[in-house]
Protein backbone atom coordinates (compact mmCIF):
# COMPACT_ATOMS: atom_id res chain seq x y z
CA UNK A 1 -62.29 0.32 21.07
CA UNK A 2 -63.17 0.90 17.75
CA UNK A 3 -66.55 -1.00 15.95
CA UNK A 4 -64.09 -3.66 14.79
CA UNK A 5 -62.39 -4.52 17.98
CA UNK A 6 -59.54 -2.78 17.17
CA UNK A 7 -58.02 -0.51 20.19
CA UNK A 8 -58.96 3.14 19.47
CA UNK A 9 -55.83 5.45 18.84
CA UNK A 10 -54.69 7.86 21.01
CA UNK A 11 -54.82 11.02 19.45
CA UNK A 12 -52.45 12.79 21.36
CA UNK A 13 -48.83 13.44 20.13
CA UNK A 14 -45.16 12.33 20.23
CA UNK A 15 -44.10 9.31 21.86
CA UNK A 16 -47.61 8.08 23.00
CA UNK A 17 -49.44 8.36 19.82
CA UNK A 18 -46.29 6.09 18.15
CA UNK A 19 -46.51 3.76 21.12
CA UNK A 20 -50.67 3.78 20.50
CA UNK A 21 -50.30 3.45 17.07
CA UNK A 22 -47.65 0.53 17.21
CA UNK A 23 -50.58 -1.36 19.55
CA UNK A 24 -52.80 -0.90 17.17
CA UNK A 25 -50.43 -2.58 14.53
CA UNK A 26 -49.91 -5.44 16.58
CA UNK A 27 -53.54 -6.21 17.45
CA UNK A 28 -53.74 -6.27 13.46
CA UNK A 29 -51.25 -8.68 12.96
CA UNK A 30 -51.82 -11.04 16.04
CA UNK A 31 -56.12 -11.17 14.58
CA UNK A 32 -54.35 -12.65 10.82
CA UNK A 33 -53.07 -15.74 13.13
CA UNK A 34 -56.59 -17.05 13.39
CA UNK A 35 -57.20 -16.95 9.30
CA UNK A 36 -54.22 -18.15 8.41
CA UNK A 37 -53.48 -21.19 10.73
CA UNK A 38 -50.86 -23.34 8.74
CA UNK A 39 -48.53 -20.67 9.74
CA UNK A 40 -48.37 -21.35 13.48
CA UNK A 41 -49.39 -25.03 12.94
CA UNK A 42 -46.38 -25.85 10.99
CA UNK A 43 -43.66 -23.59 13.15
CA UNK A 44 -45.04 -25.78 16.08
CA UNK A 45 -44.95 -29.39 14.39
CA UNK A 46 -41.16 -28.58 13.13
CA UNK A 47 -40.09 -27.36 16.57
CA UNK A 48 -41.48 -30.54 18.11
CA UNK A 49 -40.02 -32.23 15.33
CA UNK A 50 -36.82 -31.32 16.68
CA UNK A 51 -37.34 -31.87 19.88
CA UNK A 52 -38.14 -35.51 19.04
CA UNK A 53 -35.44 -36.16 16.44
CA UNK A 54 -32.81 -35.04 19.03
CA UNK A 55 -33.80 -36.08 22.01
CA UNK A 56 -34.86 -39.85 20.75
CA UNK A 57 -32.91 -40.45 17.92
CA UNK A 58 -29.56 -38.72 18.58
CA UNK A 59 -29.52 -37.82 22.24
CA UNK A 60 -27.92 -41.68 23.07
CA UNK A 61 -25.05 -40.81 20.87
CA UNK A 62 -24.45 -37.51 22.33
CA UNK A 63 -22.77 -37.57 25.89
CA UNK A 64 -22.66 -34.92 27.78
CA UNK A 65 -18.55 -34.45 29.29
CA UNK A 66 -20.41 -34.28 32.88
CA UNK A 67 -22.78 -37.28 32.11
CA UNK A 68 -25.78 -34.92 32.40
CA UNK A 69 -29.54 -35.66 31.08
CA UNK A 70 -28.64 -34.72 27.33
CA UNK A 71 -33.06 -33.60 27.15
CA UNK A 72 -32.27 -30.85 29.96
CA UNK A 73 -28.95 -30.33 28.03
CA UNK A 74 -31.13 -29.68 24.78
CA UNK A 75 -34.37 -28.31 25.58
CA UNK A 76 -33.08 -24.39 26.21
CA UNK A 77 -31.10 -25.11 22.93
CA UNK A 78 -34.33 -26.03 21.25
CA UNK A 79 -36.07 -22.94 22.56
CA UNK A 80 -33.35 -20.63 21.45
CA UNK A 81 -32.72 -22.26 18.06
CA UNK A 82 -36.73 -21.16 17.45
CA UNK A 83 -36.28 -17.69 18.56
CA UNK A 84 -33.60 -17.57 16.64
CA UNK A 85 -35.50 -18.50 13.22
CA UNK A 86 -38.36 -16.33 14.46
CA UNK A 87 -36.92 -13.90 12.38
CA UNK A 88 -37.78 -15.22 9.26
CA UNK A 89 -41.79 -15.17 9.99
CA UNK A 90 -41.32 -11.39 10.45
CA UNK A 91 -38.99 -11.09 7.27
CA UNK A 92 -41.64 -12.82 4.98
CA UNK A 93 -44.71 -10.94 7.04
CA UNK A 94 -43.40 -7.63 6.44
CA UNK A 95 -42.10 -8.44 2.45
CA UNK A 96 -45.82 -9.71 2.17
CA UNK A 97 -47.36 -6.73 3.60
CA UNK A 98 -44.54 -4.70 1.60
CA UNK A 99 -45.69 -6.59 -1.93
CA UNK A 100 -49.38 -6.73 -1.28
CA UNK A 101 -49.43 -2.93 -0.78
CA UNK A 102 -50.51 -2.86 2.49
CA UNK A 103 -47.74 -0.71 4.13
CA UNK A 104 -48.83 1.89 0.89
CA UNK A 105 -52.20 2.11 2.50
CA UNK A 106 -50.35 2.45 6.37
CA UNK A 107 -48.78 5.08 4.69
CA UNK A 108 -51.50 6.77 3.68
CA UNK A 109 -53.13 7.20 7.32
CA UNK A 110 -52.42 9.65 9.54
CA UNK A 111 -50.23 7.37 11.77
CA UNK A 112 -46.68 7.60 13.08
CA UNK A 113 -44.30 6.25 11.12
CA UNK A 114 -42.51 3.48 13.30
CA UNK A 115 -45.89 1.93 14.17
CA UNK A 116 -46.05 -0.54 10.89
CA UNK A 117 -42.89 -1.75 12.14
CA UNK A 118 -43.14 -1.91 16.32
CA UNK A 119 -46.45 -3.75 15.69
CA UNK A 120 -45.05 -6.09 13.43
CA UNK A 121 -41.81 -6.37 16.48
CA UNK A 122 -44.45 -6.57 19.43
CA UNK A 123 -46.86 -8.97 17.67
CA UNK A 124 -44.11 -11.58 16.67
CA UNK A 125 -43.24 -11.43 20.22
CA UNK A 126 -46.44 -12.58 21.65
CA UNK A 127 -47.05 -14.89 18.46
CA UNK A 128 -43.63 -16.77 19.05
CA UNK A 129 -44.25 -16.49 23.16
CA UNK A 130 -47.18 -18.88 22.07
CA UNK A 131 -44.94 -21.30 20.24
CA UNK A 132 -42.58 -21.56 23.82
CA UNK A 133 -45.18 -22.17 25.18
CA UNK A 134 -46.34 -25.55 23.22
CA UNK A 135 -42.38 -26.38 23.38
CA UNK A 136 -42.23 -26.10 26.93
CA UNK A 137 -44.92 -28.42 27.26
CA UNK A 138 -43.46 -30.69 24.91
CA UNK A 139 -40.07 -30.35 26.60
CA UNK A 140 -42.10 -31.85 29.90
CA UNK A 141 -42.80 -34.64 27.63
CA UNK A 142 -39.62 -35.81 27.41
CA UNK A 143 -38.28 -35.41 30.54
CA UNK A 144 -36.67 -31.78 30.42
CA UNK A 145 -37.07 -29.81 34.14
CA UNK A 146 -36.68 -27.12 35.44
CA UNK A 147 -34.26 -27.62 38.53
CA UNK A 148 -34.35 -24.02 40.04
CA UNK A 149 -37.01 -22.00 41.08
CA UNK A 150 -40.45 -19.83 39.79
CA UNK A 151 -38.14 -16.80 39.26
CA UNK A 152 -35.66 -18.39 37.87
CA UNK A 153 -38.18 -20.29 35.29
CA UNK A 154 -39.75 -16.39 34.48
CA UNK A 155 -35.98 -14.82 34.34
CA UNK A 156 -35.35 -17.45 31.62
CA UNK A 157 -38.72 -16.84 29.60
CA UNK A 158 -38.30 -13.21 29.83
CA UNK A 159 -34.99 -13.71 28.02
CA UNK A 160 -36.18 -15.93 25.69
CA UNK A 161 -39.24 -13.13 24.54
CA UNK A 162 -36.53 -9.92 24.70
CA UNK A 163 -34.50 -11.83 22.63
CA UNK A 164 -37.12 -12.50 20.28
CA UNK A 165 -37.86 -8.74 19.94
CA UNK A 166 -34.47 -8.16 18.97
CA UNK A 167 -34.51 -10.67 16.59
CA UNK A 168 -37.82 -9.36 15.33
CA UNK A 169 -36.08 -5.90 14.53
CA UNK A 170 -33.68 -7.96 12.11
CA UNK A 171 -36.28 -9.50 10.59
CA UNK A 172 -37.69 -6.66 10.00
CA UNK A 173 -34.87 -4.71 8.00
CA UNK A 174 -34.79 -8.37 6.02
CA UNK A 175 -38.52 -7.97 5.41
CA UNK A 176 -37.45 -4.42 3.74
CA UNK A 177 -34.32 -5.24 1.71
CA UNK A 178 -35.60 -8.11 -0.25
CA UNK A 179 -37.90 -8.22 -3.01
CA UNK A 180 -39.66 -11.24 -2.57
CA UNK A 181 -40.82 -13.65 0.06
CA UNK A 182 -39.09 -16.57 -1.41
CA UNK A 183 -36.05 -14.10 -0.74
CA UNK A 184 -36.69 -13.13 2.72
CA UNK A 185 -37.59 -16.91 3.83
CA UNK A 186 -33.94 -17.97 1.66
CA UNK A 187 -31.78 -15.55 3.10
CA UNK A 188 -33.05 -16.07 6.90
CA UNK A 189 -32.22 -19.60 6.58
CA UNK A 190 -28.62 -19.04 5.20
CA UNK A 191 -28.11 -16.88 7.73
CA UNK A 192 -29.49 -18.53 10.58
CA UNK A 193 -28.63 -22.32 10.05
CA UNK A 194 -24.82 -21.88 10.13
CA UNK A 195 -25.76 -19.48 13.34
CA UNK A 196 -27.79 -21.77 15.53
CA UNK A 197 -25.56 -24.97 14.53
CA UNK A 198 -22.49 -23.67 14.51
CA UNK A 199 -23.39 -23.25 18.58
CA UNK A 200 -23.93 -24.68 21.74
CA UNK A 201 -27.42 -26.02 21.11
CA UNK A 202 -27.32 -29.08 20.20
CA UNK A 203 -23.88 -30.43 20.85
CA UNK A 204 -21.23 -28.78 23.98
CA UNK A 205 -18.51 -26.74 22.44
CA UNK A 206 -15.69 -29.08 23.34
CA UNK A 207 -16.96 -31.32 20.40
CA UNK A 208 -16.10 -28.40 17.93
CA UNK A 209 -12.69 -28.07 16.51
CA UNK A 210 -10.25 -25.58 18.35
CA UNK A 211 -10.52 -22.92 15.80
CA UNK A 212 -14.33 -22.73 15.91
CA UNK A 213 -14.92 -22.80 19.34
CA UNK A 214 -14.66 -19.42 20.42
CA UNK A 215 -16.70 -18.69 17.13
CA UNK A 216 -19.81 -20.64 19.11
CA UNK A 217 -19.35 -19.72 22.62
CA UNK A 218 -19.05 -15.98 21.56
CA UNK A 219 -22.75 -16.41 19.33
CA UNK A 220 -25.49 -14.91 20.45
CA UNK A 221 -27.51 -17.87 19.73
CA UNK A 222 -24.82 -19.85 22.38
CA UNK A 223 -25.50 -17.12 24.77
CA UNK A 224 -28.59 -16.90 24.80
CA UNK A 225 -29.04 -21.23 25.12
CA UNK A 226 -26.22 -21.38 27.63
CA UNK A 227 -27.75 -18.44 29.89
CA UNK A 228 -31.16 -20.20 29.99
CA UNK A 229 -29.42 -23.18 30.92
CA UNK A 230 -28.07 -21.47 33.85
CA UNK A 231 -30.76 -19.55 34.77
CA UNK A 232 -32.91 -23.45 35.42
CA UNK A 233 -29.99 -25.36 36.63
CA UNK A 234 -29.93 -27.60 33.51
CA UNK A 235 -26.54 -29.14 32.19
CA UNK A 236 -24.55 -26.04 31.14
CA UNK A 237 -20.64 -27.85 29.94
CA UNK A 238 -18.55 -24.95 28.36
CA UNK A 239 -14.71 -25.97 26.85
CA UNK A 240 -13.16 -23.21 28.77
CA UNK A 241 -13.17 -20.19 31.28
CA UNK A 242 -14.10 -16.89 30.19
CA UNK A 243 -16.75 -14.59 29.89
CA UNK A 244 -19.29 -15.92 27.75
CA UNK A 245 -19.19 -19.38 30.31
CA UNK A 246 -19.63 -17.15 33.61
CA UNK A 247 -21.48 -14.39 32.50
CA UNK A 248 -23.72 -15.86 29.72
CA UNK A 249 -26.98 -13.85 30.84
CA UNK A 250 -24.92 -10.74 30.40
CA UNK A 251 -24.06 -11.20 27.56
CA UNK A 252 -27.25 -11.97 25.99
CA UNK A 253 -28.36 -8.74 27.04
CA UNK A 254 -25.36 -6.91 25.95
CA UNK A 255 -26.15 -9.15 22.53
CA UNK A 256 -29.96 -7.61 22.77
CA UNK A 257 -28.49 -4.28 23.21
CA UNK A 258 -26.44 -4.47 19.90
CA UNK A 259 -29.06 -6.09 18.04
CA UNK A 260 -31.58 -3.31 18.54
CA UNK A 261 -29.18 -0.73 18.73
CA UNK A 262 -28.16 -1.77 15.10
CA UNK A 263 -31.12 -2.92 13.17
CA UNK A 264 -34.13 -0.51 15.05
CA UNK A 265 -32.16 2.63 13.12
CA UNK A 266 -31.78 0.65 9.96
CA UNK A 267 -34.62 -0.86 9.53
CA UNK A 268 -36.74 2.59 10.26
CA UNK A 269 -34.39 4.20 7.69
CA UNK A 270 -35.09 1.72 4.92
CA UNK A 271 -38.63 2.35 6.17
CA UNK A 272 -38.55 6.20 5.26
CA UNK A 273 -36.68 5.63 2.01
CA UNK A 274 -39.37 3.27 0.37
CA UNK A 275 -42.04 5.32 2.12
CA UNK A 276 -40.94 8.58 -0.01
């Protein structure tokens, strides 16, 4: 450890140095939570703020086509919907850093060069595992169990967080493309609205017209909500047969898998090109 509490990095080469230097990143990022606390206290208020709004307001007008508990039909939707917008923190973190100078003075260091942005990845993971972890609670609140087992509850939350890293790795290349944060935070939200409502989340796909339907039960965000669903035995309707209704934790990861195999290379290239 170094006089500042920050781990010391390994100064060994290759893979392990990028890997030590990435931790060191992330223990950065995760001790700015603490000085800048309307951050996390405001992502947690609006994700309650959903879970209350839906659950108490519109769940009596929402019937499930099974006459399930619409709060176990909505809580896994709730969790993915804020992985989901995750994202966004790490595109206006890293266009912050990006403005402010700070990845000029990374730069600078004898570091490697993918650390700035696994540390930013690997800290939004454990900063956003800390926001599931206030919703879970809050799903307890009102009413919304688990029905299955321990490894079936830690199967679902270890979904949840490798989603989140992929998600992290778009916000990322967002965080580099844009100039501004106004930017980043407006076009995560265009993105992402259309993508986490235009879903399973909040309402079961047989509600949706005929020609959007496979549009939501193919989205990641759907996958992702529908696979959590099965994974704790809470009310999982689909409209039809098919893949993304029997194999929905599948294809989350193969949705993972995409995700990182597309944005990781671009967002590490758009890295090197403003770095030069």
């Amino acid at each position: 450890m170094t006089p500042s509490g920050i781990p010391a990095r390994v100064e060994s080469g290759g893979l392990r140095r990028e890997l030590a230097d990435g931790l060191v990143v992330t223990w950065r990022n995760l001790r700015r939570i603490p000085r800048i606390p309307e951050l996390a206290i405001f992502a947690i208020l609006q994700s309650i703020m959903f879970v209350l709004l839906f659950a108490f307001v519109f769940g009596g007008a929402i019937p499930l086509p099974d006459g399930g508990s619409y709060k176990e039909f909505l809580m896994p939707g709730i969790f993915a919907q804020t992985i989901a917008f995750a994202s966004v923190t790490t595109a206006i973190g890293m266009t912050d850093d990006l403005n402010k100078g700070i990845l000029d003075r990374f730069r600078s260091l004898p570091m490697g060069r993918s650390a700035v942005l696994v540390g930013r990845a690997l800290s939004d993971v454990v900063y956003n595992g800390a926001i599931l972890a206030v919703l879970m609670l809050t799903g307890l609140f009102v009413e919304w169990r688990v029905q299955t087992g321990v490894l079936e509850l830690a199967a679902g939350v270890g979904l949840l967080l490798l989603f989140t890293f992929a998600m992290s790795w778009l916000g990322v290349w967002i965080g580099l493309m844009v100039p501004t944060v106004e930017v980043a935070q407006q076009f995560g939200f265009t993105v992402l609205f259309p993508l986490t409502f235009l879903s399973n989340v909040f309402v079961p796909t047989q509600t949706l017209p005929s020609l959007l339907r496979p549009i939501a039960e193919w989205n990641p965000v759907s996958a992702l909500t529908a696979a959590t669903r099965k994974l704790w035995g809470n009310p999982n309707p689909y409209a039809a047969e098919g893949f993304p209704a029997e194999q929905p934790v599948l294809l989350t990861l193969i949705w993972v898998a995409v995700m990182l195999a597309v944005f990781v290379p671009l967002a590490v290239r758009k890295y090197r090109s403003i770095s030069r």
